[in-house]
Protein backbone atom coordinates (compact mmCIF):
# COMPACT_ATOMS: atom_id res chain seq x y z
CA UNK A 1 0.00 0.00 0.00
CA UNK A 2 3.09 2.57 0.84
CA UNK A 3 4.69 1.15 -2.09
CA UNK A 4 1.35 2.26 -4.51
CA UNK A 5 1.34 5.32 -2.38
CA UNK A 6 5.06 6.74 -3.65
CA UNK A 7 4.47 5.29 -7.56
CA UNK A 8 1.33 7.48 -7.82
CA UNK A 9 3.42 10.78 -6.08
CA UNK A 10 6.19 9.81 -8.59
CA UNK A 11 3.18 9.69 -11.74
CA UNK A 12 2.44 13.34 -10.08
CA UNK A 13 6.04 14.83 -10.21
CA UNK A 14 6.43 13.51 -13.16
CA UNK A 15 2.96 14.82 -14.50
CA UNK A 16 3.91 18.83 -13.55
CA UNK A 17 7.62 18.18 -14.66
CA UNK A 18 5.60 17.70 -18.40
CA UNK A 19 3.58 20.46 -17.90
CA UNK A 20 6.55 22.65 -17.06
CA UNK A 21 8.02 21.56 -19.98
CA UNK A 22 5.53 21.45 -22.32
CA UNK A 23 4.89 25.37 -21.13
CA UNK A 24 8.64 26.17 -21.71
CA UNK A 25 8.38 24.98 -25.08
CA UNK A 26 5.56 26.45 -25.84
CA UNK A 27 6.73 29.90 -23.89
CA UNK A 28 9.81 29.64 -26.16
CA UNK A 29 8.12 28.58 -29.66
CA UNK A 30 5.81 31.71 -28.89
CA UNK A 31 9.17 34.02 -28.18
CA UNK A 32 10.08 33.65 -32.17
CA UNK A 33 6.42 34.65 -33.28
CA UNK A 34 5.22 37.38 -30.12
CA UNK A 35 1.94 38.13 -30.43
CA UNK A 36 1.81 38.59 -33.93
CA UNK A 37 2.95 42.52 -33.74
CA UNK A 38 6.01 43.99 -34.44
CA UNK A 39 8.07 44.04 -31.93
CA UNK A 40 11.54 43.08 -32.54
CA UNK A 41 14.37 41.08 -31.71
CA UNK A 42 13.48 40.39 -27.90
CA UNK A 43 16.05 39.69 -25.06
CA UNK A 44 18.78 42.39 -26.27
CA UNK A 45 19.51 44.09 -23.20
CA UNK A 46 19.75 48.26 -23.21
CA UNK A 47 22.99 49.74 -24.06
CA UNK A 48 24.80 52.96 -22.94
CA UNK A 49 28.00 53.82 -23.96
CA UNK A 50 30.36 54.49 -21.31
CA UNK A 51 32.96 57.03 -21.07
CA UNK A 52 36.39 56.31 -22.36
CA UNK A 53 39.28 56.45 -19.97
CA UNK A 54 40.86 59.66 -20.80
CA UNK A 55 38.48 61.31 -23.61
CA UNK A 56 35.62 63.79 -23.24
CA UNK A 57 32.30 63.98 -24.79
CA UNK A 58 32.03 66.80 -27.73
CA UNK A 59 28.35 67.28 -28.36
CA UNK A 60 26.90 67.74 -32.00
CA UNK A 61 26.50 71.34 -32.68
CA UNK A 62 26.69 73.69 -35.80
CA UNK A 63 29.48 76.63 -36.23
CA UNK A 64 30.80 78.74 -38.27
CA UNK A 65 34.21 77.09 -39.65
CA UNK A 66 36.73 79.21 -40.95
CA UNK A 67 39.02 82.28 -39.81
CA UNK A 68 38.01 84.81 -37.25
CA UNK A 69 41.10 87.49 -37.84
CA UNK A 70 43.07 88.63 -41.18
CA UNK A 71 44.84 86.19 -43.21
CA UNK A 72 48.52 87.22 -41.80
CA UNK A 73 50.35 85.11 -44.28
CA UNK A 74 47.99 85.73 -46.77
CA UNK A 75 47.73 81.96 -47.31
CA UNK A 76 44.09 81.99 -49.06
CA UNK A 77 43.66 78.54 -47.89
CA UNK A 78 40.37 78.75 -46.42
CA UNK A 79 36.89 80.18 -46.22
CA UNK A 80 34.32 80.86 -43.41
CA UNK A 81 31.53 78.10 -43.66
CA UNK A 82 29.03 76.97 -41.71
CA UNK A 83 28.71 73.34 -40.74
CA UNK A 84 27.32 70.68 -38.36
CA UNK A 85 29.37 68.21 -36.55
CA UNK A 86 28.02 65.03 -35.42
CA UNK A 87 28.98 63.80 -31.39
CA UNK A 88 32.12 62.02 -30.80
CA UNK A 89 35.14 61.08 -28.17
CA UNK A 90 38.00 63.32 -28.10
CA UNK A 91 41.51 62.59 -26.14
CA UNK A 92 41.55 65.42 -23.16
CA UNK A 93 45.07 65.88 -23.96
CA UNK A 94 47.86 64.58 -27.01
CA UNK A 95 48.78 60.99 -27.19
CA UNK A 96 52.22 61.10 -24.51
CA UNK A 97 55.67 59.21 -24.68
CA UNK A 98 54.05 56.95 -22.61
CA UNK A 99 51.16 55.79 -24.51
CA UNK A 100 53.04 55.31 -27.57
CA UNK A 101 55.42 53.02 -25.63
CA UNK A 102 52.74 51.15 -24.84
CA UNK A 103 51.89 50.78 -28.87
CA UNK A 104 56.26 50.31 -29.25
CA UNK A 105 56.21 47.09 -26.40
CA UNK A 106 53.17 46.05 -28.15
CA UNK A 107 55.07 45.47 -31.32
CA UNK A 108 58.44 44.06 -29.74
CA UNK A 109 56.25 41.60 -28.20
CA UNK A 110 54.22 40.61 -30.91
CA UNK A 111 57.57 40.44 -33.04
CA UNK A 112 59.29 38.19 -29.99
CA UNK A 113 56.14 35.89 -30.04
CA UNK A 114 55.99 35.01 -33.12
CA UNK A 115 60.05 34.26 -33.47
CA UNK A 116 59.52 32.04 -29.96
CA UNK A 117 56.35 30.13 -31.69
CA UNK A 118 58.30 28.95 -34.46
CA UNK A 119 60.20 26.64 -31.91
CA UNK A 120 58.29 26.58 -29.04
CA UNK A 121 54.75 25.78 -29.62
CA UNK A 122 53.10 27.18 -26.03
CA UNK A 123 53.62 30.53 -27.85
CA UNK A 124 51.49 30.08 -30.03
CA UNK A 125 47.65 28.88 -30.01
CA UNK A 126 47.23 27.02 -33.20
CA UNK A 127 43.52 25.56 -31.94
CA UNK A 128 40.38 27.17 -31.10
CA UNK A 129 38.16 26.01 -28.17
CA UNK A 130 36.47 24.02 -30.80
CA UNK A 131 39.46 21.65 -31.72
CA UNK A 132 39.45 23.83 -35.05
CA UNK A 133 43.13 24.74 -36.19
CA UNK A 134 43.34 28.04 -36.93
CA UNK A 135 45.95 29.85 -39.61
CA UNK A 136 47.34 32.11 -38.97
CA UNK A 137 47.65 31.16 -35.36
CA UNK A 138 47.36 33.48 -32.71
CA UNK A 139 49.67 35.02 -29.72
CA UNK A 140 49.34 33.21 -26.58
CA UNK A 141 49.80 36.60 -24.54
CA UNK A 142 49.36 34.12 -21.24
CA UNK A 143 52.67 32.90 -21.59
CA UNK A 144 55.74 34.94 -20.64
CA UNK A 145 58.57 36.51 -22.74
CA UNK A 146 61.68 35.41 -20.71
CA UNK A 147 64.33 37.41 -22.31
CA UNK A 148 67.31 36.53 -19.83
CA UNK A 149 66.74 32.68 -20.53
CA UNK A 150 69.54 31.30 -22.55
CA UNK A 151 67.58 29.48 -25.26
CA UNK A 152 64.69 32.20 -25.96
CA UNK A 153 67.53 34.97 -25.93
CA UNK A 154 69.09 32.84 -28.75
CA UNK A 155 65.90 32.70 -30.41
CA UNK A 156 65.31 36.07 -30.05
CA UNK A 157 68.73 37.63 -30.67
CA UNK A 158 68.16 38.77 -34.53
CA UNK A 159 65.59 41.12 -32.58
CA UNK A 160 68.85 43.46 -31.41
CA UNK A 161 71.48 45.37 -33.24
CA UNK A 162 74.34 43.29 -34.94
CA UNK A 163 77.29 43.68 -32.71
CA UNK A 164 79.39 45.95 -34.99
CA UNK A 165 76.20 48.44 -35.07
CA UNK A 166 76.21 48.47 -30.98
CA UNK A 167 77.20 51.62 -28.86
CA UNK A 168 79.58 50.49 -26.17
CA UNK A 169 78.45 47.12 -26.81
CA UNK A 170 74.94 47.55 -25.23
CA UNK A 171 72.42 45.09 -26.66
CA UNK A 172 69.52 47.32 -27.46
CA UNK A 173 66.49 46.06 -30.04
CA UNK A 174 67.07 47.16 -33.31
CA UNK A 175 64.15 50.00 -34.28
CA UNK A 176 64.24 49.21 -37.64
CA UNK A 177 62.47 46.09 -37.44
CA UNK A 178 59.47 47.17 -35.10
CA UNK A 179 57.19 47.22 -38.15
CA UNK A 180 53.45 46.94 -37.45
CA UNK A 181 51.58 45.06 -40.10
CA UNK A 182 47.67 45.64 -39.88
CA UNK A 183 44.68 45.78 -42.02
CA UNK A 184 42.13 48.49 -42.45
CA UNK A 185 38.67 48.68 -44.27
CA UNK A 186 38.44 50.62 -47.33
CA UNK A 187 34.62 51.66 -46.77
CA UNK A 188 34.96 54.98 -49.05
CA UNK A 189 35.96 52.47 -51.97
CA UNK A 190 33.11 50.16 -51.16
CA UNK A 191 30.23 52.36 -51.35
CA UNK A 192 31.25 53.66 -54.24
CA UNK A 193 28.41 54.05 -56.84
CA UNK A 194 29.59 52.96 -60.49
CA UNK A 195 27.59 53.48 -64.16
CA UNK A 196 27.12 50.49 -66.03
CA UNK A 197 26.08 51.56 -69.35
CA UNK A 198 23.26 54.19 -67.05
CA UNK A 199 22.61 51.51 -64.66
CA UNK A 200 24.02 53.63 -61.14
CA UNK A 201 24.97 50.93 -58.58
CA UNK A 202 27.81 49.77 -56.08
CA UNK A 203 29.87 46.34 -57.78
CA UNK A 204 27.90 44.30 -56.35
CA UNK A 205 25.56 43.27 -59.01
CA UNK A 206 22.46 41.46 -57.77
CA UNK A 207 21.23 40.21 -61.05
CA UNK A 208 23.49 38.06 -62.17
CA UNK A 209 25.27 37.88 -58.66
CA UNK A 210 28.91 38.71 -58.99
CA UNK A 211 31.02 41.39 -58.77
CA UNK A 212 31.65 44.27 -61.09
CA UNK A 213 33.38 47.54 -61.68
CA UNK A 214 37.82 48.03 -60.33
CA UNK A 215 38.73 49.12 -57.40
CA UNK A 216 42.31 50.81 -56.46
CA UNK A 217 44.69 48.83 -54.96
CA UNK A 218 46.89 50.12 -51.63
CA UNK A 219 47.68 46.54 -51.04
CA UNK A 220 51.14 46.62 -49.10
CA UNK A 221 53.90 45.54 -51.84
CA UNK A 222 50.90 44.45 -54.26
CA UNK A 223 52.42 44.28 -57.43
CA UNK A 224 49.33 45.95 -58.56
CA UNK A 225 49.47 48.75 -55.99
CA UNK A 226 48.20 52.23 -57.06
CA UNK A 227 46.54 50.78 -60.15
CA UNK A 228 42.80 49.59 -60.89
CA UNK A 229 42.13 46.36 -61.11
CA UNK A 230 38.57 44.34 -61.07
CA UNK A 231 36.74 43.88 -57.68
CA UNK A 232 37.42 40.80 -56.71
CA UNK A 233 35.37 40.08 -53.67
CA UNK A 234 34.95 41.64 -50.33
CA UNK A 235 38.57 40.80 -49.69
CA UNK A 236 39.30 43.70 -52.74
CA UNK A 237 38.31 46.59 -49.85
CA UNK A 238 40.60 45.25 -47.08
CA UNK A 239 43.40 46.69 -47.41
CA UNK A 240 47.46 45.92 -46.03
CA UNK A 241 49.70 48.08 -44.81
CA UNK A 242 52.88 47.96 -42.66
CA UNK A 243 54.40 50.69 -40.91
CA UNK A 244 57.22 51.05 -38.67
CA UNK A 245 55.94 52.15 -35.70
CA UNK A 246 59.23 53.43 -33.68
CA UNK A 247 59.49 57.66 -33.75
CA UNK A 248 62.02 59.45 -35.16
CA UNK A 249 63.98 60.54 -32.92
CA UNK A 250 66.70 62.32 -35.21
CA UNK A 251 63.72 64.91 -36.17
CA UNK A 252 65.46 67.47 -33.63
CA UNK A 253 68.64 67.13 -35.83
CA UNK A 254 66.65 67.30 -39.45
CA UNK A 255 64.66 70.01 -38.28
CA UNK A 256 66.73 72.59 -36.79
CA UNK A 257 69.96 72.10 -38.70
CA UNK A 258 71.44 75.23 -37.48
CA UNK A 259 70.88 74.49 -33.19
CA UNK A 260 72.06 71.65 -30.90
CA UNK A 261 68.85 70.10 -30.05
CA UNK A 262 70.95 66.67 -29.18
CA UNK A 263 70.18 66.52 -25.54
CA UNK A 264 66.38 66.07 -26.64
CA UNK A 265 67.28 63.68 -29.36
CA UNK A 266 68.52 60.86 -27.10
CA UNK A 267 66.68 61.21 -24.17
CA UNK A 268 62.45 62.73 -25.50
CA UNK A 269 60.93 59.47 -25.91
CA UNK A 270 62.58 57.09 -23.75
CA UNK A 271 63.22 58.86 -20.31
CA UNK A 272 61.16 58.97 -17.69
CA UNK A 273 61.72 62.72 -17.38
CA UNK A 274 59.31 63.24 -20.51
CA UNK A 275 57.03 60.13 -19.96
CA UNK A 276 54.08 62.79 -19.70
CA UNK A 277 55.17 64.96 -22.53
CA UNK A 278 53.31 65.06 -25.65
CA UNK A 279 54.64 62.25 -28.30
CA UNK A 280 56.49 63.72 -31.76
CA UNK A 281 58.63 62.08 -34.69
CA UNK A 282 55.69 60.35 -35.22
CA UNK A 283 54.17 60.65 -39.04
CA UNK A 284 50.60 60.64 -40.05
CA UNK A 285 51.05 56.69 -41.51
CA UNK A 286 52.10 56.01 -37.84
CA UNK A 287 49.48 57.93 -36.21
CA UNK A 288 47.16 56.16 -38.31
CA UNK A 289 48.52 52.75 -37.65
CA UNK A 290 48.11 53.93 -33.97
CA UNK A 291 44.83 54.21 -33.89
CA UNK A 292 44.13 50.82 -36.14
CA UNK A 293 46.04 49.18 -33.37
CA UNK A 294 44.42 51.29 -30.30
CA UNK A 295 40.60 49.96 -31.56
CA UNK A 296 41.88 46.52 -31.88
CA UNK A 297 43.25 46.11 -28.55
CA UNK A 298 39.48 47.72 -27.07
CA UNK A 299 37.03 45.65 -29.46
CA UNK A 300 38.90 42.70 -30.18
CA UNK A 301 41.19 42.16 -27.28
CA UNK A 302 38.93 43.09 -24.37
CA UNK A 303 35.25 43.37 -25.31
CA UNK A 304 35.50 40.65 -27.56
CA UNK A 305 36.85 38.42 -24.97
CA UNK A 306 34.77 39.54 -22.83
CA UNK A 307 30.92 39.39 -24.48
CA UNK A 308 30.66 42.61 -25.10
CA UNK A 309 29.37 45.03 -27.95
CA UNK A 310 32.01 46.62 -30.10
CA UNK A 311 32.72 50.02 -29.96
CA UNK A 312 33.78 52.57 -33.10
CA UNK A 313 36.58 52.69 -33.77
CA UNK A 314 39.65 55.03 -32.56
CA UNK A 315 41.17 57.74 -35.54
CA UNK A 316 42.53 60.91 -36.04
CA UNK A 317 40.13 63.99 -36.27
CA UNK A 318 38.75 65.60 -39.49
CA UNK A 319 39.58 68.99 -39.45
CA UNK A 320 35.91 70.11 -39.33
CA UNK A 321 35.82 67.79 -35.84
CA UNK A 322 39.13 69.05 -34.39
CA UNK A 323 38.23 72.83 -34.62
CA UNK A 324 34.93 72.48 -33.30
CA UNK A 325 36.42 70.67 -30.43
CA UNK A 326 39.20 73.90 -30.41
CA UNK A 327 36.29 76.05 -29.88
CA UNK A 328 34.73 74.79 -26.63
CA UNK A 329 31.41 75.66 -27.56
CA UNK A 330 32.00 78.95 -27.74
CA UNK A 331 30.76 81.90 -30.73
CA UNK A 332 33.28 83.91 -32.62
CA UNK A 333 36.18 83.08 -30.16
CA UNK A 334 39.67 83.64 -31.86
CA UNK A 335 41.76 81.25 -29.78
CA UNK A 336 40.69 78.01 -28.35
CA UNK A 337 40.74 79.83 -24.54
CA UNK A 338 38.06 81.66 -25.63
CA UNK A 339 39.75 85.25 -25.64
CA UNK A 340 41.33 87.49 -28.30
CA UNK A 341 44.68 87.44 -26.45
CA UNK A 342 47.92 84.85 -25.47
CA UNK A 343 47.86 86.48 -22.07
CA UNK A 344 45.95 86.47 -19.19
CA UNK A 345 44.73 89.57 -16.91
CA UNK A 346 47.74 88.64 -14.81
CA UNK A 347 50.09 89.39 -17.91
CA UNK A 348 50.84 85.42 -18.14
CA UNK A 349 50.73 83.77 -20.91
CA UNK A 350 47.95 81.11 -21.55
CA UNK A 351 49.63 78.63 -23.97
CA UNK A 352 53.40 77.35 -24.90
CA UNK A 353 54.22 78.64 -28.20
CA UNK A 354 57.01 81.79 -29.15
CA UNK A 355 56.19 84.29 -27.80
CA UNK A 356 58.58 86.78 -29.24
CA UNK A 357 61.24 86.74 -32.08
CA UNK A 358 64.02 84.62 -30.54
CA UNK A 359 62.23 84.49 -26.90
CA UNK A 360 60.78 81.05 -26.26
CA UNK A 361 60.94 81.30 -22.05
CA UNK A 362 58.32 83.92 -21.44
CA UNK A 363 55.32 81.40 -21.60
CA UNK A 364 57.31 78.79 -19.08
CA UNK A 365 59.13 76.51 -21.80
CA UNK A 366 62.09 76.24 -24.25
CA UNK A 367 60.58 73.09 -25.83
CA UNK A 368 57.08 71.52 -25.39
CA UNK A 369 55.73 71.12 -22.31
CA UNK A 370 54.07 68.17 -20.33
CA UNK A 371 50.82 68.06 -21.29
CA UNK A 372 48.02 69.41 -19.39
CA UNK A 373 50.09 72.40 -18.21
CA UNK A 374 47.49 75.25 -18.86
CA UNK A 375 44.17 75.46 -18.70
CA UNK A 376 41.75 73.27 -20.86
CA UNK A 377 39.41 74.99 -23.02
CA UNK A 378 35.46 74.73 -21.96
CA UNK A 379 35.33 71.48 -23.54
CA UNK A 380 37.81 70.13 -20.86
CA UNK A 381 40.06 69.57 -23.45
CA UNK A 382 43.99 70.43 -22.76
CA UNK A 383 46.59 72.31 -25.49
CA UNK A 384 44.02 72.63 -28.49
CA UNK A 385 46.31 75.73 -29.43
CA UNK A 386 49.86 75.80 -28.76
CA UNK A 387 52.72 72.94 -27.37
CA UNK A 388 52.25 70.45 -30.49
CA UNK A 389 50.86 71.03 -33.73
CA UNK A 390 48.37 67.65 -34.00
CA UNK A 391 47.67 65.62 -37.38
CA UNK A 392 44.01 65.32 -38.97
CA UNK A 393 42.46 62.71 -40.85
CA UNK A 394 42.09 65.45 -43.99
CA UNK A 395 44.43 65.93 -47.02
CA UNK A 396 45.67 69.47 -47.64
CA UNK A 397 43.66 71.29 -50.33
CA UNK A 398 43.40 74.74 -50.30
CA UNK A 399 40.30 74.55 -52.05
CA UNK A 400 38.58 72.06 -50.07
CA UNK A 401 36.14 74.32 -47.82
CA UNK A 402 34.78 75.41 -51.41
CA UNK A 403 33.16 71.31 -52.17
CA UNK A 404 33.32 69.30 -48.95
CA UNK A 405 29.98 68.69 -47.86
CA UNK A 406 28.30 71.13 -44.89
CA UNK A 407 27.65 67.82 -42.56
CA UNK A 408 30.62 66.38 -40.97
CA UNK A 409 32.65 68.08 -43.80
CA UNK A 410 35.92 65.24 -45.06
CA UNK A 411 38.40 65.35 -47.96
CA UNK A 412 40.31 62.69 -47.95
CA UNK A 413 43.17 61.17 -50.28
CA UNK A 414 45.09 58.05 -49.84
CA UNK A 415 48.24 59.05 -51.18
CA UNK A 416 51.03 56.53 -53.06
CA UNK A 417 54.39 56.42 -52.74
CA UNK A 418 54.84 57.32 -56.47
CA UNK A 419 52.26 60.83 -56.02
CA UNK A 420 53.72 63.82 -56.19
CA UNK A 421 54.51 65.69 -53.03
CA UNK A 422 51.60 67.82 -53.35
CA UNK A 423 49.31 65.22 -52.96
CA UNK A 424 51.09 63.65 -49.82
CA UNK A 425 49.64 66.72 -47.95
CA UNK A 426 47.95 66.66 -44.71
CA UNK A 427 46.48 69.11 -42.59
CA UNK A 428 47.86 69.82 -39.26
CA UNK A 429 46.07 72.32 -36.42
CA UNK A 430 47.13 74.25 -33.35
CA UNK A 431 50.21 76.06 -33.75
CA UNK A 432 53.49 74.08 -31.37
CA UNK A 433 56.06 75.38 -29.04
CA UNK A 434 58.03 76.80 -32.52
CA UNK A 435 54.99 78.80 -33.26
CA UNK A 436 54.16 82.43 -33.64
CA UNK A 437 50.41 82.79 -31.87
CA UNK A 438 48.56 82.91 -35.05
CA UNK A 439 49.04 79.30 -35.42
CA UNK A 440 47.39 78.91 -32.81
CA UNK A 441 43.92 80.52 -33.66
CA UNK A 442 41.00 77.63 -34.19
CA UNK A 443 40.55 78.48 -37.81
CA UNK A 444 44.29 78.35 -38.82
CA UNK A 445 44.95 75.42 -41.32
CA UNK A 446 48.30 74.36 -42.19
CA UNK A 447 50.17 70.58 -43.42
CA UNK A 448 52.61 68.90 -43.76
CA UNK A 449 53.35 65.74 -45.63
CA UNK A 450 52.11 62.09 -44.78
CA UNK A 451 55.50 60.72 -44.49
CA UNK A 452 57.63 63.43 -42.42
CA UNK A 453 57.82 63.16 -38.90
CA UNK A 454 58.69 66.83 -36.67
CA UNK A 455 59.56 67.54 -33.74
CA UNK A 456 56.74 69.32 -33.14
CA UNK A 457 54.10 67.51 -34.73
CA UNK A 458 51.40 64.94 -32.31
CA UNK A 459 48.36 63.43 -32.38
CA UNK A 460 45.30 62.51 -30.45
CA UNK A 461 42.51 60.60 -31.05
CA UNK A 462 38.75 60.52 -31.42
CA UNK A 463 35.67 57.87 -31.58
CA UNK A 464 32.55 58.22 -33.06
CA UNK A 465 29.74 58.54 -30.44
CA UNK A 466 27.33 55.92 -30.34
CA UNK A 467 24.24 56.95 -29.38
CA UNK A 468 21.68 60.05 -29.42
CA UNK A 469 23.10 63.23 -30.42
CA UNK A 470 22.29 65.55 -27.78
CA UNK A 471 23.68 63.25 -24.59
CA UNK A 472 22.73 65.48 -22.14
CA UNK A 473 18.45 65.38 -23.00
CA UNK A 474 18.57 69.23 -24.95
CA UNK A 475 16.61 69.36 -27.85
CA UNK A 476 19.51 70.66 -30.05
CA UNK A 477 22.16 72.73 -30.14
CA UNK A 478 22.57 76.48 -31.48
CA UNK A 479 24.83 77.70 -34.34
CA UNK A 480 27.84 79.74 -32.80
């Protein structure tokens, strides 16, 4: 009787266990088709972007780009337009000695890894969590470089300076080989439109599904590079580059030939003393490749390992971007302090730059200074005028305020090595520590080319904003 007692609570436990099934499956067959309303993709969970470490938030806005005083030089190289700027991330200050280390090691390292995998395979991870071999194998940045250990400094030793290249015999890493091979995506190329005998479309073409039309090729050593050739695939908009990555330290030398500027030339980017001083010797290829490498190391070394949504990605400023950011927010203002002067009430000056002919001391420095030294503009954002001239995104054309576009306003040009000088031009803002002040206005344009790297020449970044464009709940933003 106890026995019959237990097999008909068992027939009841097992009863509601099939009923709690039969609901989830139902619950979960129902989840694909809702209620029959439009509703979309369920179980995606809000998502707000948070705030980069060491970038503030420039909101969209309209202003009036262009110069606010007489063309001193009487350069003719740009006109007073109004345009609209959509939100993004902006560094608070120029990318330091420091950070750009970080990009240096990041290279060694990768270089070192792949010279220890060759031999020793826990370097290496040539298998996915699936069992899948994967080619090109990836870094195994668990396991530890141990230079000082006999066998992996053998391994390693084409990494350093032959010995008859060696200063007082000190084993130092040969520069020249830090070269940082990446890949970008050519979107500009891939949403170009093409005419097929009047039929306007992209190369995709749907009707007989294959690709059409030629695309240019900036392929790294391509033996087709800088010439048009069909579209291939998708693969025919990624495009190689490699870039060595290590500054140029000799700039001081190449750029002052007449003034012993030494001193700065072996110790700038390695000594602690300027570890918080803005990075130069650094060209526009390797500020690009900078921020290629900066978004990889967020999206696909962090929040894809970690489940997360990407992010956009890091890049230099357009020009439109980087002197809205100069002006704070603020209408008509000459310099990016807001005032019509270099000096304040107190008779100091605001901003490191030269002062006077011959007199670089009066503003506090001979050279540049570390960053953050004066006060950031109302956009919280430090040395927008003055200390180091910064690279844009934008090729040089003195014509270009007269046909770029009054929404997020971009010329661009990606410049071969076989293209005149002329159109190796890229625009630079701010005015540097060399500078006279008008340099340092917001609406002063200047370049210099893709492939030179100055003493006095940085870079900092910015990100696309993902989200609404007026963060902080306004309804808009006036023109100023």
């Amino acid at each position: 009787m106890k026995r019959k007692k237990l097999n008909q609570q068992n027939m009841k436990n097992l009863s509601g266990i099939f009923v709690l099934l039969l609901i989830i499956q139902l619950f979960t067959s129902c989840a694909q088709k809702g209620n029959g309303e439009l509703v979309g993709v369920l179980n995606r969970e809000a998502w707000y972007e948070p705030q980069p470490y060491g970038m503030v938030f420039i909101p969209a806005g309209s202003y009036n780009m262009g110069p606010d005083d007489q063309d001193v030089p009487y350069a003719m190289t740009a006109e007073t337009k109004t345009v609209t700027v959509a939100p993004f991330w902006m560094d608070e200050t120029e990318i330091t000695n420091n950070e750009y280390r970080q990009f240096v090691f990041w290279v060694r390292d990768s270089i070192a890894y792949k010279l220890l995998g060759a031999q020793i395979e826990q370097y290496l991870i040539t298998q996915n969590e699936y069992g899948e071999d994967v080619n090109p194998p990836f870094i195994n940045w668990e396991e530890k470089i141990r230079w000082n250990e006999q066998e992996q400094r053998e391994i390693l030793n084409e990494m350093f300076l032959p010995e008859h290249e060696r200063f007082y015999r000190r084993k130092e890493i040969d520069v020249r080989k830090l070269n940082f091979e990446y890949y970008r995506i050519d979107l500009k190329q891939a949403g170009k439109k093409y005419d097929f005998e009047n039929d306007i479309r992209r190369a995709w073409n749907f009707d007989e599904n294959k690709y059409d039309g030629e695309v240019t090729d900036y392929n790294y050593k391509s033996p087709t590079k800088g010439q048009r050739i069909p579209v291939k695939d998708r693969s025919s908009y990624i495009i190689k580059d490699i870039v060595n990555v290590y500054p140029d330290t000799l700039c001081w030398m190449s750029d002052f030939t007449y003034s012993y500027n030494e001193p700065m030339a072996r110790a700038y980017f390695w000594h602690p003393a300027y570890d918080n001083y803005p990075v130069v010797g650094v060209s526009w290829r390797q500020a690009r490749a900078f921020c290629v490498w900066r978004s990889e190391l967020l999206n696909s070394y962090y929040l894809e390992s970690m489940g997360e949504p990407f992010v956009q990605e890091y890049r230099l400023p357009t020009e439109s971007e980087w002197e809205y950011a100069a002006r704070g927010g603020l209408k008509g203002n000459m310099y990016p302090w807001g005032g019509y002067y270099t000096q304040n009430y107190k008779g100091c000056y605001v901003a490191n730059f030269k002062p006077m002919r011959g007199a670089y001391t009066p503003d506090g420095g001979i050279y540049m200074l570390v960053v953050a030294h004066f006060d950031p503009n109302e956009y919280g954002l430090y040395d927008m005028g003055g200390n180091v001239s910064e690279w844009t995104s934008n090729a040089f054309e003195e014509a270009a305020y007269s046909y770029t576009d009054d929404l997020n306003p971009d010329y661009s040009y990606e410049a071969l090595p076989n293209d005149p000088p002329v159109r190796k031009r890229k625009v630079i803002r701010g005015g540097s520590w060399k500078d006279i002040s008008w340099y340092m206005q917001c609406g002063t344009r200047s370049y210099e080319y893709q492939d030179s790297a100055k003493s006095y020449i940085g870079f900092r970044c910015v990100r696309s904003y993902l989200g609404r464009d007026f963060r902080d709940g306004s309804e808009g933003s006036q023109v100023y």
